[in-house]
N, C-alpha and C. Protein backbone atom coordinates (compact mmCIF):
# COMPACT_ATOMS: atom_id res chain seq x y z
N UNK A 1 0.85 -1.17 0.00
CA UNK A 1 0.00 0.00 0.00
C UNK A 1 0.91 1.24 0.00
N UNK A 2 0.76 2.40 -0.59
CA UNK A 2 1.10 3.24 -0.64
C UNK A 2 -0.19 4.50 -0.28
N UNK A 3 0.37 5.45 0.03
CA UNK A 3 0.44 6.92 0.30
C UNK A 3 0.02 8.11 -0.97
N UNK A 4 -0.43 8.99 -0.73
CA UNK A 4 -0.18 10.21 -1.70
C UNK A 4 -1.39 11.31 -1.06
N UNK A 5 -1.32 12.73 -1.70
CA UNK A 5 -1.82 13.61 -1.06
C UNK A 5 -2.92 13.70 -2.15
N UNK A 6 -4.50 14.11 -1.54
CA UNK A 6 -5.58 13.71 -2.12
C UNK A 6 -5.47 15.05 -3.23
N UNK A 7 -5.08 16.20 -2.43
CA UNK A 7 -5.07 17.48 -3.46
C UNK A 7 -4.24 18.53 -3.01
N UNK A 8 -3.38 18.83 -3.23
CA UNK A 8 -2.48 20.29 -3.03
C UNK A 8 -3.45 20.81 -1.77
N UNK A 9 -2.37 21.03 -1.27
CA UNK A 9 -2.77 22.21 -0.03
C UNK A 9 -1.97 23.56 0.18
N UNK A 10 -2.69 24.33 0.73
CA UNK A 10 -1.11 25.35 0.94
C UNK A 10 -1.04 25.22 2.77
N UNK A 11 0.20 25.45 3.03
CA UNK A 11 1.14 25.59 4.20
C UNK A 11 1.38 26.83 4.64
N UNK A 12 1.22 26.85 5.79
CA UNK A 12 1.67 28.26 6.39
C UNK A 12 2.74 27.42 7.97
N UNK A 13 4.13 27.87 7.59
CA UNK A 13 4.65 26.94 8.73
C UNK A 13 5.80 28.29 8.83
N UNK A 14 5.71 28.53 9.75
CA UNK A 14 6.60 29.97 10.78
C UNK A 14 7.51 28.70 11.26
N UNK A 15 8.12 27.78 11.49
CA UNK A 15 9.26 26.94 11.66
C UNK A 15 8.73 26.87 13.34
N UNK A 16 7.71 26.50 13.60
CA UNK A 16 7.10 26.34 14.97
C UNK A 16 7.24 24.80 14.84
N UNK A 17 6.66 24.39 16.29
CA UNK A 17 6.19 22.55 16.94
C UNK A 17 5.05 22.76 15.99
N UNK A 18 4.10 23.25 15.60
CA UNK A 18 3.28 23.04 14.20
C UNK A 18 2.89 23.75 13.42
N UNK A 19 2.16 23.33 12.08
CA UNK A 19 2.23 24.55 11.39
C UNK A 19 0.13 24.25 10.94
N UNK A 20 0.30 25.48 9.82
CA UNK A 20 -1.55 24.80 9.24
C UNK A 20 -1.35 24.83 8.08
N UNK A 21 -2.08 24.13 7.55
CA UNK A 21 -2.54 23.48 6.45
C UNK A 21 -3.99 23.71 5.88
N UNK A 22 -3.53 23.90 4.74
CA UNK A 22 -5.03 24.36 4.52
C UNK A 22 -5.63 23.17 2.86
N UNK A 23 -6.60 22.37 3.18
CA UNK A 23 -7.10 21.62 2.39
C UNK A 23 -7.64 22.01 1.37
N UNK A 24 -7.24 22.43 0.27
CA UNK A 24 -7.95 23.42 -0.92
C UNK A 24 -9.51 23.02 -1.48
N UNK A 25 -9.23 21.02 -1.51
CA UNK A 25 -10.29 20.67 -1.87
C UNK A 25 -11.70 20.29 -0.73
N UNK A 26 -11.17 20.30 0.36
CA UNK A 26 -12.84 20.40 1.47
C UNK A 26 -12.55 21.79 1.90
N UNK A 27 -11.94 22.80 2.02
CA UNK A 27 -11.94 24.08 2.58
C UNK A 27 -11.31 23.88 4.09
N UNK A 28 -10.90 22.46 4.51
CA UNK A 28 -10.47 22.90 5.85
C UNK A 28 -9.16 23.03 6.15
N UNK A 29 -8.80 23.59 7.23
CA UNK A 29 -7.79 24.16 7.68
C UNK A 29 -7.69 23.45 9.07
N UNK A 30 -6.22 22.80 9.06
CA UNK A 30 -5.66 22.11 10.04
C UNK A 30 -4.24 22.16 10.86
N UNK A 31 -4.36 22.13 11.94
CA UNK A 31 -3.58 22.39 12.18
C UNK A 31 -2.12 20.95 12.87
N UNK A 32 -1.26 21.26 12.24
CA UNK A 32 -0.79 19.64 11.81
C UNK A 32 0.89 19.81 12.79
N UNK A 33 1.65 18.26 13.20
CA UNK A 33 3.05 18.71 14.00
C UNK A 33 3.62 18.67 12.40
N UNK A 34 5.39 19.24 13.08
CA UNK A 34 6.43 19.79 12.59
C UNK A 34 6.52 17.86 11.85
N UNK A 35 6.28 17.16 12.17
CA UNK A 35 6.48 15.64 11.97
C UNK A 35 5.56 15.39 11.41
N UNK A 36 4.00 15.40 10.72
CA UNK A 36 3.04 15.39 10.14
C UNK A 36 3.75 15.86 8.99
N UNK A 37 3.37 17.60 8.99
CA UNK A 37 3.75 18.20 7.94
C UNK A 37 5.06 17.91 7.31
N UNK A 38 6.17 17.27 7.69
CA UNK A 38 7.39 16.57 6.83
C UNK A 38 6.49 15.22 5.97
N UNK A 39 5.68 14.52 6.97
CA UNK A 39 5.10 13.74 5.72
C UNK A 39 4.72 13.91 4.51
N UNK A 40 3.48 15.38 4.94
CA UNK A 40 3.33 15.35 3.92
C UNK A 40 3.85 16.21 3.14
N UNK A 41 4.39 17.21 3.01
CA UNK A 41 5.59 17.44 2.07
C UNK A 41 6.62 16.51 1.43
N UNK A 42 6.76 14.94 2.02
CA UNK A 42 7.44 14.12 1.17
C UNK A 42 6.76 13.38 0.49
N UNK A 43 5.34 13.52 0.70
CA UNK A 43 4.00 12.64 0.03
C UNK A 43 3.81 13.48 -1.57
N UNK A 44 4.06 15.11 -0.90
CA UNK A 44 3.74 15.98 -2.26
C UNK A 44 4.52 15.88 -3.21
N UNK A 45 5.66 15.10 -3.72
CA UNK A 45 6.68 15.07 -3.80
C UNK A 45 6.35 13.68 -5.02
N UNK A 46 6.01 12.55 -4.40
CA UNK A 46 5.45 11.61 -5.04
C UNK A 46 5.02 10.48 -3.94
N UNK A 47 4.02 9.87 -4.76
CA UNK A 47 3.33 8.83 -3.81
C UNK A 47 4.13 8.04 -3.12
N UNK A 48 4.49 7.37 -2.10
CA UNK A 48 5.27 6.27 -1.28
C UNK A 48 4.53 5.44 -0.33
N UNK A 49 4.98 4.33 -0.64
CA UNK A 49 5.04 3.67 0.33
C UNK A 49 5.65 3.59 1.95
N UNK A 50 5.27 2.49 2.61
CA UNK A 50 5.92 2.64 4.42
C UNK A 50 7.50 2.62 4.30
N UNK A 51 7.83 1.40 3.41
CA UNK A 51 9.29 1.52 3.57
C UNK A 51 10.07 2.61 2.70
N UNK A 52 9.36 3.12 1.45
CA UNK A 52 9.93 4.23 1.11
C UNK A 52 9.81 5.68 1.62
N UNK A 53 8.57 5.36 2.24
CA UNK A 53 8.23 6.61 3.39
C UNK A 53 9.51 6.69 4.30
N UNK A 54 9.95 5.44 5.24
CA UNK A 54 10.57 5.62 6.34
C UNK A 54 12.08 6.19 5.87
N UNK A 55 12.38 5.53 4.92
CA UNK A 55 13.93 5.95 4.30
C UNK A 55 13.72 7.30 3.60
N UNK A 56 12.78 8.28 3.48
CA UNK A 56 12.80 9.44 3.06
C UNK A 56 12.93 10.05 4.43
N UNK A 57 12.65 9.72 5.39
CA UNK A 57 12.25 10.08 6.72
C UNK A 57 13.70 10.36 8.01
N UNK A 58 14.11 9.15 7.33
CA UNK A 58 15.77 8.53 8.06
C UNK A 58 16.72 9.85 8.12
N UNK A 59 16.88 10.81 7.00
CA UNK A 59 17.56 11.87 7.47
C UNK A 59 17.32 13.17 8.14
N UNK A 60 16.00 13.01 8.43
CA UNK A 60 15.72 14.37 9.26
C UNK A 60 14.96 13.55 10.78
N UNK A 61 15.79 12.55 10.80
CA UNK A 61 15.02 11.79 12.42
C UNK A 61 16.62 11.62 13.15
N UNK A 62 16.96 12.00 14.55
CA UNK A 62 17.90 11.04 15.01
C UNK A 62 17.88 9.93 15.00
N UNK A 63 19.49 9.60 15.06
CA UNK A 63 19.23 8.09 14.76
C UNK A 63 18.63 7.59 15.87
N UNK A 64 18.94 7.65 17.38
CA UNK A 64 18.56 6.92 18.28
C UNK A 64 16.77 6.78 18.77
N UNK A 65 16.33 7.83 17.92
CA UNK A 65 14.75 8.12 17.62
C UNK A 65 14.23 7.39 16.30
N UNK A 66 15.13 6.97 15.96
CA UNK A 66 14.29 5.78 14.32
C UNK A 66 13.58 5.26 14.81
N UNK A 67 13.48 4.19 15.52
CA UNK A 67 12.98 3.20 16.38
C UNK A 67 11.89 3.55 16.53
N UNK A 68 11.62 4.91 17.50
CA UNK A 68 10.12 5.12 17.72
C UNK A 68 9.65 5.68 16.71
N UNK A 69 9.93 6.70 16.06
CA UNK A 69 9.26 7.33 14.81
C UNK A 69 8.64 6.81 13.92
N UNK A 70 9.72 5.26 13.24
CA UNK A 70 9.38 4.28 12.72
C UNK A 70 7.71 3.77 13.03
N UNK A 71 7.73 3.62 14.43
CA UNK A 71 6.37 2.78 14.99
C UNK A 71 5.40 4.08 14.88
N UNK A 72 5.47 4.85 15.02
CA UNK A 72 4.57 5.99 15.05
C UNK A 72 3.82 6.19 13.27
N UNK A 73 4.66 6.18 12.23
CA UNK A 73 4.53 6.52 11.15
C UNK A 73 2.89 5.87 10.86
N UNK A 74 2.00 4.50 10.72
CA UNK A 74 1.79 4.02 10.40
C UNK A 74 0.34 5.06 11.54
N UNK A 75 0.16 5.32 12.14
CA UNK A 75 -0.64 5.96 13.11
C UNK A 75 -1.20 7.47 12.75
N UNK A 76 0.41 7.91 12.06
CA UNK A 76 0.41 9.57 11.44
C UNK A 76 -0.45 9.17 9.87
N UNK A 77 -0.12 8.46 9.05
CA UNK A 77 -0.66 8.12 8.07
C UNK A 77 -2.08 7.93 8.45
N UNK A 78 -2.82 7.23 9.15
CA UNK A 78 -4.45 6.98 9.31
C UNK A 78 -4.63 8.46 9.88
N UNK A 79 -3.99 9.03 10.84
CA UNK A 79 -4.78 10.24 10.95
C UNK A 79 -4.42 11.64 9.99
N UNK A 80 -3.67 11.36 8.82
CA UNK A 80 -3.81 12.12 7.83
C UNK A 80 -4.78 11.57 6.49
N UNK A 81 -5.02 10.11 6.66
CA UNK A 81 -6.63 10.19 5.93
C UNK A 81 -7.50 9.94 6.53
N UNK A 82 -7.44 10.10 7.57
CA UNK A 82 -9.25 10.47 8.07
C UNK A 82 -8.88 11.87 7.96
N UNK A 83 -8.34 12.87 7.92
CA UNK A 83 -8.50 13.71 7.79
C UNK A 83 -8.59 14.37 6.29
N UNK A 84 -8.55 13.11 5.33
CA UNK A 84 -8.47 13.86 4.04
C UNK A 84 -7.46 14.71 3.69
N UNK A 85 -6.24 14.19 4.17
CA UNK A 85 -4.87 14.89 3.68
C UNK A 85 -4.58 14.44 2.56
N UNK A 86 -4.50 13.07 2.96
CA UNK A 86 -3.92 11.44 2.17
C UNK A 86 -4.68 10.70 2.15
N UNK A 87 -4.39 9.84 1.00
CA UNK A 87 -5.15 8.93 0.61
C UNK A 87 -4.26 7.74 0.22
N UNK A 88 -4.72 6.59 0.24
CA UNK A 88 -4.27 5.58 -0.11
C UNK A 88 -4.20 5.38 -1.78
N UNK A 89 -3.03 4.37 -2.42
CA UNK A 89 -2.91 4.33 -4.02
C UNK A 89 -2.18 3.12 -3.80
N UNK A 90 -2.54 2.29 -4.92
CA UNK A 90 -1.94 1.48 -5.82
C UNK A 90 -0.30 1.76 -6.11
């Protein structure tokens, strides 16, 4: 299974713990972490998968934090499509 972003959004991120997001295609506006929003900016990028997700991921994570981030990823993904960030693809 793979990943991808349902429709362009625009970003407003002041380099804070989070930034917002704004969903062009339902009108909403969310407010997402500094670790969300790297997703999906690597989602906008092109569709991926978990393991190509995590190795896009690997250089902006400490290493001794892979471990958990890793387990977390799969959690950030469902609550960026229930929220209609992302969507699942082929």
């Amino acid at each position: 299974m793979a990943w991808q972003l349902t429709t362009p959004g625009l970003l407003y991120d002041r380099e804070e713990p989070t930034a917002v997001y704004y969903h062009s295609g339902s009108g909403n506006t969310h407010l997402l972490s500094s670790f969300s929003l790297l997703v999906v900016r690597l989602l906008s990028q092109q569709p991926m998968n978990l393991a190509d997700l995590g190795s896009a991921l690997a250089p902006h994570v400490a290493e001794e934090d892979f471990n958990d981030i890793s387990a977390a990823i799969p959690e950030i993904l469902d609550n960026l499509v229930e929220l209609d960030i992302l969507e699942t693809c082929v």
